[in-house]
Protein backbone atom coordinates (compact mmCIF):
# COMPACT_ATOMS: atom_id res chain seq x y z
CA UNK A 1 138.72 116.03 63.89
CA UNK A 2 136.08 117.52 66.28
CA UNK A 3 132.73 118.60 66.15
CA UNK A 4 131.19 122.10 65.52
CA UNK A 5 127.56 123.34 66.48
CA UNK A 6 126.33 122.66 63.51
CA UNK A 7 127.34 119.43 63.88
CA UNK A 8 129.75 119.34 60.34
CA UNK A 9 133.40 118.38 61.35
CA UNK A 10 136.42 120.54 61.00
CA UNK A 11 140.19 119.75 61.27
CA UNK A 12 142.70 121.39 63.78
CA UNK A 13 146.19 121.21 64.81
CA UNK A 14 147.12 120.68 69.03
CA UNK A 15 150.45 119.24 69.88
CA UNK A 16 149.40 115.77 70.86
CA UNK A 17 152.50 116.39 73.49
CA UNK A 18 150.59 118.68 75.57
CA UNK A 19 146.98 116.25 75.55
CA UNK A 20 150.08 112.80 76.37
CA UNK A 21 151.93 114.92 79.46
CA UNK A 22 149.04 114.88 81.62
CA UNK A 23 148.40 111.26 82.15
CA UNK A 24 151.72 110.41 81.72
CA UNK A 25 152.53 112.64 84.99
CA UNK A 26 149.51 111.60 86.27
CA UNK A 27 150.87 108.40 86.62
CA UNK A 28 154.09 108.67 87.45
CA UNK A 29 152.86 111.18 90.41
CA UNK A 30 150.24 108.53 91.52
CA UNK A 31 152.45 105.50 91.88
CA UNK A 32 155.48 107.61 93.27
CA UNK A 33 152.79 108.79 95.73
CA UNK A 34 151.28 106.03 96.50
CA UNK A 35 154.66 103.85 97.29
CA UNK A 36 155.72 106.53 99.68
CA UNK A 37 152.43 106.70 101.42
CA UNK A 38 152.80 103.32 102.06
CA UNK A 39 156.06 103.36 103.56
CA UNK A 40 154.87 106.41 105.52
CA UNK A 41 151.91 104.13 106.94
CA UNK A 42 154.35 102.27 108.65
CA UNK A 43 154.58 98.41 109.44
CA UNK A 44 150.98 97.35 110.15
CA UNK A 45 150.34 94.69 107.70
CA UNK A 46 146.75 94.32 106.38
CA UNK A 47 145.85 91.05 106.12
CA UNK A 48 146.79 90.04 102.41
CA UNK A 49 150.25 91.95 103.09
CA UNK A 50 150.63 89.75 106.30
CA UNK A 51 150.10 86.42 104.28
CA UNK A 52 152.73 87.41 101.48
CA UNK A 53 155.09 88.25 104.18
CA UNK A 54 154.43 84.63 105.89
CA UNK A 55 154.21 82.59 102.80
CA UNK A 56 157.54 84.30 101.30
CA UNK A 57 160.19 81.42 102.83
CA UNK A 58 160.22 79.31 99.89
CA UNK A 59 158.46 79.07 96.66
CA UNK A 60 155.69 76.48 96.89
CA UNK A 61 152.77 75.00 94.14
CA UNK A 62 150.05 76.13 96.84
CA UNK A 63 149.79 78.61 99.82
CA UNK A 64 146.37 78.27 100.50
CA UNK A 65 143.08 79.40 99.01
CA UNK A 66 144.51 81.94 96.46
CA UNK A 67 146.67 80.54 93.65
CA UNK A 68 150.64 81.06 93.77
CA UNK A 69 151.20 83.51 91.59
CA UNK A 70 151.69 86.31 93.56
CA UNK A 71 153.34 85.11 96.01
CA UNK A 72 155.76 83.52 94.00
CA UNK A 73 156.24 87.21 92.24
CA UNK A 74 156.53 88.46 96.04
CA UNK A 75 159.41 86.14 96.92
CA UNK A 76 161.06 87.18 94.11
CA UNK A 77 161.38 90.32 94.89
CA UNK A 78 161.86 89.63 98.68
CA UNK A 79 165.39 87.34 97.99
CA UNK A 80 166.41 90.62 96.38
CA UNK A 81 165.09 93.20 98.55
CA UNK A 82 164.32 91.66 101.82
CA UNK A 83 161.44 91.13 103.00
CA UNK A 84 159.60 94.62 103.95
CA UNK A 85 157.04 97.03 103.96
CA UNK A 86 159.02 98.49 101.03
CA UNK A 87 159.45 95.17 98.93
CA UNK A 88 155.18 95.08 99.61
CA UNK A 89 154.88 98.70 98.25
CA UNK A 90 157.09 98.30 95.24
CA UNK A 91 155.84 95.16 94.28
CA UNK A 92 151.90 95.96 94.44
CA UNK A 93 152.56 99.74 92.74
CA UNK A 94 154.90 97.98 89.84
CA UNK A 95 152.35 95.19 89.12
CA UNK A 96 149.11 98.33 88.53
CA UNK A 97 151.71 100.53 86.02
CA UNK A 98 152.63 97.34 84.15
CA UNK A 99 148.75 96.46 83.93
CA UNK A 100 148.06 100.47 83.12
CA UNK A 101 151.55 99.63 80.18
CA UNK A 102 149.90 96.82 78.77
CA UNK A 103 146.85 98.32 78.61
CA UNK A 104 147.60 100.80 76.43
CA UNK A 105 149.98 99.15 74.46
CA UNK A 106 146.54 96.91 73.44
CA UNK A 107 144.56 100.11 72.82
CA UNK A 108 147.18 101.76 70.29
CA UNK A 109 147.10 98.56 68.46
CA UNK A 110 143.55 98.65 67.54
CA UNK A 111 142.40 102.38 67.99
CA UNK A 112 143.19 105.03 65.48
CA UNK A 113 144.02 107.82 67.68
CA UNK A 114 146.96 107.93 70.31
CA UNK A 115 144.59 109.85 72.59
CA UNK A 116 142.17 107.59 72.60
CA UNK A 117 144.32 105.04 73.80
CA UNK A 118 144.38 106.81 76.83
CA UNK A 119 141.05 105.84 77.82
CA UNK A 120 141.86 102.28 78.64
CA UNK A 121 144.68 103.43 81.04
CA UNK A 122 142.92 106.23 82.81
CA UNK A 123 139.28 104.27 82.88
CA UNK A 124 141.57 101.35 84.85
CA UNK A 125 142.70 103.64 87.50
CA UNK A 126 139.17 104.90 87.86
CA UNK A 127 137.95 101.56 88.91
CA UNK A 128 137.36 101.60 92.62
CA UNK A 129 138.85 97.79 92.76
CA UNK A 130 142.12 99.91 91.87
CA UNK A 131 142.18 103.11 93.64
CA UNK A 132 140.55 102.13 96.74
CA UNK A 133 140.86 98.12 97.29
CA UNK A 134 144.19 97.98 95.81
CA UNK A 135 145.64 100.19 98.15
CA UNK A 136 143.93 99.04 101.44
CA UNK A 137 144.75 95.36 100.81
CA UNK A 138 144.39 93.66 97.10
CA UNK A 139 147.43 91.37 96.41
CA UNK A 140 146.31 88.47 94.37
CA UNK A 141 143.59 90.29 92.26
CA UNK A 142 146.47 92.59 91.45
CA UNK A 143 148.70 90.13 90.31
CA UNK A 144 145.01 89.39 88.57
CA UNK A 145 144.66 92.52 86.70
CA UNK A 146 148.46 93.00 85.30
CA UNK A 147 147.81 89.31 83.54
CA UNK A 148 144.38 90.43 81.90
CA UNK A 149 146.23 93.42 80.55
CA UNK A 150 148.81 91.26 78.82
CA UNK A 151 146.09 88.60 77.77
CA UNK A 152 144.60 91.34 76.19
CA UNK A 153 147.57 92.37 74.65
CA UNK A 154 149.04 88.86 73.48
CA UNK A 155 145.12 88.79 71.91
CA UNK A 156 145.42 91.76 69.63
CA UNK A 157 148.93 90.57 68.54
CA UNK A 158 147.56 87.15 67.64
CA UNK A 159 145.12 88.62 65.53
CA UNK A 160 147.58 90.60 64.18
CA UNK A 161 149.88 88.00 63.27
CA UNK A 162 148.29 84.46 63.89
CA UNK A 163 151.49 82.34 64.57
CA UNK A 164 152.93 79.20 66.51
CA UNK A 165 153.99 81.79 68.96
CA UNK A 166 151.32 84.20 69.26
CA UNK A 167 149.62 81.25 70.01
CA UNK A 168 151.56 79.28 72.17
CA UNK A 169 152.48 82.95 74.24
CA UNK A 170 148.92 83.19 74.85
CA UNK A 171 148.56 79.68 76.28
CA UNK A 172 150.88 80.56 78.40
CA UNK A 173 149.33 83.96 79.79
CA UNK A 174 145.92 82.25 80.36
CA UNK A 175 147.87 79.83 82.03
CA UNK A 176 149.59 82.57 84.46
CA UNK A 177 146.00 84.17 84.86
CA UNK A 178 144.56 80.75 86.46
CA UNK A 179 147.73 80.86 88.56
CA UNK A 180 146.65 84.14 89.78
CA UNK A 181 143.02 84.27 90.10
CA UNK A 182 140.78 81.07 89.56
CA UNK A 183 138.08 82.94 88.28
CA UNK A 184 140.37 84.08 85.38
CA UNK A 185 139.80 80.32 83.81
CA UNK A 186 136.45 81.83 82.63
CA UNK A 187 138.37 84.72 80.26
CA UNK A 188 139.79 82.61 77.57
CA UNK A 189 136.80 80.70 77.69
CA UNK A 190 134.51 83.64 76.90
CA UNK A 191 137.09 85.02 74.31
CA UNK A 192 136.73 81.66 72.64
CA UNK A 193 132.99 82.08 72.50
CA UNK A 194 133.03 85.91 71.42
CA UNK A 195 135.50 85.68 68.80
CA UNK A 196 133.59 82.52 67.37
CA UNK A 197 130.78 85.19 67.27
CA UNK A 198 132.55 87.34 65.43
CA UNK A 199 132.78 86.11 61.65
CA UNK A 200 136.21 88.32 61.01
CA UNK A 201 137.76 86.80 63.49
CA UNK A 202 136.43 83.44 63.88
CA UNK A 203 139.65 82.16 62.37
CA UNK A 204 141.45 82.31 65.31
CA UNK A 205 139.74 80.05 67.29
CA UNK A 206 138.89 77.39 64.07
CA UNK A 207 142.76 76.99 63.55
CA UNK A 208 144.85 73.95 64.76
CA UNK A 209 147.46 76.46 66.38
CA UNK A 210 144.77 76.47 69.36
CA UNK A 211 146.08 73.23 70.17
CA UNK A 212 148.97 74.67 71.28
CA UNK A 213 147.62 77.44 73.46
CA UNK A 214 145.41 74.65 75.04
CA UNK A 215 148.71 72.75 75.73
CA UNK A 216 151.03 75.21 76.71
CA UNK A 217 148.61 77.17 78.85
CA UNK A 218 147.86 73.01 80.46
CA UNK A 219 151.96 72.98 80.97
CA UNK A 220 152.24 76.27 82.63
CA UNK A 221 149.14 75.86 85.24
CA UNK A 222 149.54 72.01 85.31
CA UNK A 223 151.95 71.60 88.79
CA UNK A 224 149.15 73.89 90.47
CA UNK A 225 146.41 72.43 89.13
CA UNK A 226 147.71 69.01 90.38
CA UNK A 227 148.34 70.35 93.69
CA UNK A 228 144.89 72.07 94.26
CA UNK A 229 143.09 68.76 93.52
CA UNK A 230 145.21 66.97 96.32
CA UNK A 231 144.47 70.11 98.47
CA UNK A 232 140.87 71.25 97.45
CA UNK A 233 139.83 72.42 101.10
CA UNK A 234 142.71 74.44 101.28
CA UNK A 235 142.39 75.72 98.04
CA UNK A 236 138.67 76.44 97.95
CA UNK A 237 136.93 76.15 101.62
CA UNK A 238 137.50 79.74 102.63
CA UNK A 239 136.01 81.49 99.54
CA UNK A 240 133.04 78.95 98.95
CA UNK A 241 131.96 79.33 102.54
CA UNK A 242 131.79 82.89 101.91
CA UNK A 243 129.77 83.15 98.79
CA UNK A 244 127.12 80.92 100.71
CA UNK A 245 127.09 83.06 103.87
CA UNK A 246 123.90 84.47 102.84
CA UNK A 247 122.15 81.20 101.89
CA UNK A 248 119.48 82.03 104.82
CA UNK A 249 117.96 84.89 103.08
CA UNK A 250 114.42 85.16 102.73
CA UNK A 251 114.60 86.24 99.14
CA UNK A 252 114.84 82.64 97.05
CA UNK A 253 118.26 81.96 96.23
CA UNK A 254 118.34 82.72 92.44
CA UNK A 255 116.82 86.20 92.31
CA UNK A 256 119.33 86.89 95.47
CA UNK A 257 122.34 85.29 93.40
CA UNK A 258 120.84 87.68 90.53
CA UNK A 259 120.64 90.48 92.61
CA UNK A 260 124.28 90.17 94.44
CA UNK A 261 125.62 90.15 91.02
CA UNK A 262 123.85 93.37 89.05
CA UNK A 263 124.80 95.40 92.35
CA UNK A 264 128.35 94.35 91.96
CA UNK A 265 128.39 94.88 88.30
CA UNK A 266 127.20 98.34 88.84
CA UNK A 267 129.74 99.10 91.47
CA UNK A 268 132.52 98.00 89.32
CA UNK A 269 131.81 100.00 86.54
CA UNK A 270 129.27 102.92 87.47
CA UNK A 271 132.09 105.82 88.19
CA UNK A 272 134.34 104.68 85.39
CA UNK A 273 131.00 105.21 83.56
CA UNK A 274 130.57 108.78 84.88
CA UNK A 275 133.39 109.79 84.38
CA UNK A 276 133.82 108.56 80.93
CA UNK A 277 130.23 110.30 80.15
CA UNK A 278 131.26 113.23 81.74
CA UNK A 279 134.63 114.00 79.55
CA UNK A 280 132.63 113.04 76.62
CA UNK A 281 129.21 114.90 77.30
CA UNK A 282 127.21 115.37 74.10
CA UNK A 283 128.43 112.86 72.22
CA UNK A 284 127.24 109.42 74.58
CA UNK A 285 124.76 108.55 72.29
CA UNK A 286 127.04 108.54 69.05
CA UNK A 287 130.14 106.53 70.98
CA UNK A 288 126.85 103.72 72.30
CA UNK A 289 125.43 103.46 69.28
CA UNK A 290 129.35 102.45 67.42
CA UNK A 291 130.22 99.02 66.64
CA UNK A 292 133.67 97.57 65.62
CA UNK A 293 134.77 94.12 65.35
CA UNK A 294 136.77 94.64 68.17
CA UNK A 295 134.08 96.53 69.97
CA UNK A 296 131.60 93.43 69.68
CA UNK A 297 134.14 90.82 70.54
CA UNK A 298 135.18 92.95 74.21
CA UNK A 299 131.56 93.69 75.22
CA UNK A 300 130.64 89.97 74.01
CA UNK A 301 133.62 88.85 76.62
CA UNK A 302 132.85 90.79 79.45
CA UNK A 303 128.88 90.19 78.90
CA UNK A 304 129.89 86.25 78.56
CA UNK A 305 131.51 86.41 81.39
CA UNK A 306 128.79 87.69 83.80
CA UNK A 307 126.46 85.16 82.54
CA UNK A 308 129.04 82.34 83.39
CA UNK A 309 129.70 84.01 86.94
CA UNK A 310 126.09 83.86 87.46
CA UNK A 311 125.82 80.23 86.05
CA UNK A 312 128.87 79.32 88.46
CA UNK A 313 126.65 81.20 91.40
CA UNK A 314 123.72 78.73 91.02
CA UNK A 315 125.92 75.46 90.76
CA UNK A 316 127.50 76.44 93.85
CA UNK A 317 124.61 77.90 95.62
CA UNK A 318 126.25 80.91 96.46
CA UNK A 319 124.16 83.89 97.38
CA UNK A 320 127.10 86.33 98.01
CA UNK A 321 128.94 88.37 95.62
CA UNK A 322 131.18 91.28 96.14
CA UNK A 323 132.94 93.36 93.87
CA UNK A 324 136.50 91.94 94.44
CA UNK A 325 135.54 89.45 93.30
CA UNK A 326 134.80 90.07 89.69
CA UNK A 327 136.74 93.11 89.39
CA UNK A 328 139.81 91.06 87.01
CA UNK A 329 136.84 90.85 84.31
CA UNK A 330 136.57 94.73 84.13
CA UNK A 331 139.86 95.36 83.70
CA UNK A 332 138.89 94.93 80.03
CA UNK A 333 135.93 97.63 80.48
CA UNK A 334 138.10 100.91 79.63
CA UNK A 335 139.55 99.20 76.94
CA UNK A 336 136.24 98.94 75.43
CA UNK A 337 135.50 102.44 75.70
CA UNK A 338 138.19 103.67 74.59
CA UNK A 339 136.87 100.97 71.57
CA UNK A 340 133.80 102.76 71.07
CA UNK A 341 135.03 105.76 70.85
CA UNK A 342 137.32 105.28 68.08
CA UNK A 343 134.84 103.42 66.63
CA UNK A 344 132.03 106.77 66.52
CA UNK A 345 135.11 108.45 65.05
CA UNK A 346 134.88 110.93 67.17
CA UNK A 347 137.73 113.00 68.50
CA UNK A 348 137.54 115.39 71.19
CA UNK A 349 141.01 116.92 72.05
CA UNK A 350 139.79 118.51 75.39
CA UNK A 351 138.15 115.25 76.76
CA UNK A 352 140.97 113.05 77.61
CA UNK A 353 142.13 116.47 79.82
CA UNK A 354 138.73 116.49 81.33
CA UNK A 355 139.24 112.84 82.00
CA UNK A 356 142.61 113.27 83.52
CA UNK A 357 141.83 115.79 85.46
CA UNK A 358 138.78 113.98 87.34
CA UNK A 359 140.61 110.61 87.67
CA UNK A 360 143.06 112.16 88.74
CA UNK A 361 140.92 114.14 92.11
CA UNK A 362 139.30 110.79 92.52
CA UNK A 363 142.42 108.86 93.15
CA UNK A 364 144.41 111.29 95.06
CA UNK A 365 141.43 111.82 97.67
CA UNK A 366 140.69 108.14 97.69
CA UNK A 367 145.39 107.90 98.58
CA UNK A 368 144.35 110.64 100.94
CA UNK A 369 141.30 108.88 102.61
CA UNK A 370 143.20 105.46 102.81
CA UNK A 371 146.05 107.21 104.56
CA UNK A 372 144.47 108.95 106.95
CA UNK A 373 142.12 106.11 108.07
CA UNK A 374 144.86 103.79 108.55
CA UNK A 375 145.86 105.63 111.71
CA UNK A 376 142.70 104.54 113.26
């Protein structure tokens, strides 16, 4: 369906295999590109890429003050591979296509149109955590995002089909997402809250079976957890030092934490925003103004989260926030566009190219820019 001037809808007929070829080669083109431009780069390890390379002798519950996960994915790969600029490249470039996979294998469960779909996939590359941060020197929140995508996933399933399983696989991806980014201990938390918001869903979380993703996702981060409690400076001194760094502002603490957080939020999300508005120009005000069950229960999880951020801010008097650091929770963000969209019912053939097409110019120059400047 799509709209006329008059604003009465009539059908037409596209081959959905022309409007599916461009983002698939999109990327396929991105990822080959971006693993060769890598190699090309040479072997000056960035700082991340420098500790995967020294922590990847043996598989250990800690490394430091990131969580293992990662690393442990790293040496992995590195007893096959060696240990190389190549093994980095692969690694990192394989862990953002699965995350782009499992996105949109979560979008065509719960959107109508295949297109659509699309949205959460090319809205993720478009976030500058992902084209830009990810290829200077993002390890662990990549490891990050790829487990958010397949929370996300596992979700939708369990909804689908509330089982032992679906249940207990979930516990166990929460669990992974704590082993690769603390902060990711506040997702299933705020899914908890949001679907309890949501009276269609509310099921899911008032059913014994959560028992069971409570224990196995204990089981699965357990070892760790024991291991950053005997180890908490290691585990946490680096990155709470940081978040206080700017505890000597004049501005009081609060509005500054406030602050530190809304400018983050916007730089997460502002361009995927854009670009989003731009493909879809005209019709912003319809896709805002639809609601879906699963609409509510993402935007309630991603709003949730903020406020718990924020709450987390003030307990630890922290007056620093960048966008790293809160960039896992918007993995989620295209998926909910892509939400609202289907939920206006509105279908505009030509705006997933337009989308495409932009993403696409955005990442390349970003590649471009990232390659360049590493030569000086």
């Amino acid at each position: 369906m799509t709209d006329t001037a008059n604003g009465s809808y009539v059908s037409i007929r596209r081959d959905p295999r022309l409007n599916a070829l461009l983002p698939v080669l999109l990327l396929s083109t991105y990822f080959t590109a971006s693993f060769i431009l890598r190699l090309l780069r040479g072997g000056d390890l960035a700082s991340d890429e420098a500790q995967q390379v020294a922590f990847s002798h043996a598989l250990q519950l800690g490394y430091g003050n990131q969580p293992p996960l990662y690393n442990w994915l790293f040496y992995c790969f590195s007893r096959l591979f060696g240990v190389s600029v190549a093994t980095l490249a692969f690694v990192k470039n394989a862990t953002l296509l699965a995350t782009c996979i499992f996105l949109g294998l979560a979008a065509r469960k719960i959107v109508t149109e295949r297109e659509t779909a699309w949205i959460s996939v090319l809205g993720f590359l478009s976030l500058p955590a992902v084209f830009l941060l990810s290829q200077r020197d993002l390890t662990h929140s990549v490891g990050a995002f790829a487990v958010v995508a397949i929370f996300l996933y596992v979700l939708v399933l369990m909804a689908e089909r509330p089982s032992s399983g679906s249940y207990a696989l979930l516990g166990a991806v929460a669990g992974m997402g704590f082993l690769a980014k603390y902060n990711f201990a506040i997702i299933p938390f705020a899914t908890a809250v949001a679907l309890l918001l949501e009276p269609g869903l509310r099921r899911l979380v008032l059913n014994w079976r959560l028992a069971v993703t409570i224990a196995v996702g204990l089981i699965v981060a357990g070892p760790h957890v024991y291991w950053a409690t005997t180890h908490l400076d290691a585990a946490t001194g680096n990155t709470l030092m940081e978040m206080r760094a700017a505890a000597r502002s004049a501005i009081p603490g609060q509005l500054n934490a406030a602050w530190q957080l809304v400018a983050s939020i916007i730089k997460c999300s502002a361009l995927t925003l854009a670009i989003f508005a731009a493909a879809y120009r005209g019709h912003i005000r319809t896709i805002f103004s639809a609601s879906s069950e699963w609409t509510r229960v993402i935007g309630r999880m991603l709003v949730i989260s903020m406020i718990l951020v924020f709450v987390i801010m003030l307990s630890l008097d922290a007056t620093l926030m960048r966008p790293k650091w809160i960039s896992i929770f918007f993995v989620a963000f295209p998926l909910y566009l892509a939400l609202k969209v289907d939920a206006a019912g509105i279908h505009v053939p030509e705006a997933i190219t337009r989308f495409t097409m932009v993403v696409g110019t955005v990442i390349f120059i970003s590649l471009g820019v990232v390659f360049a400047g590493s030569f000086h």
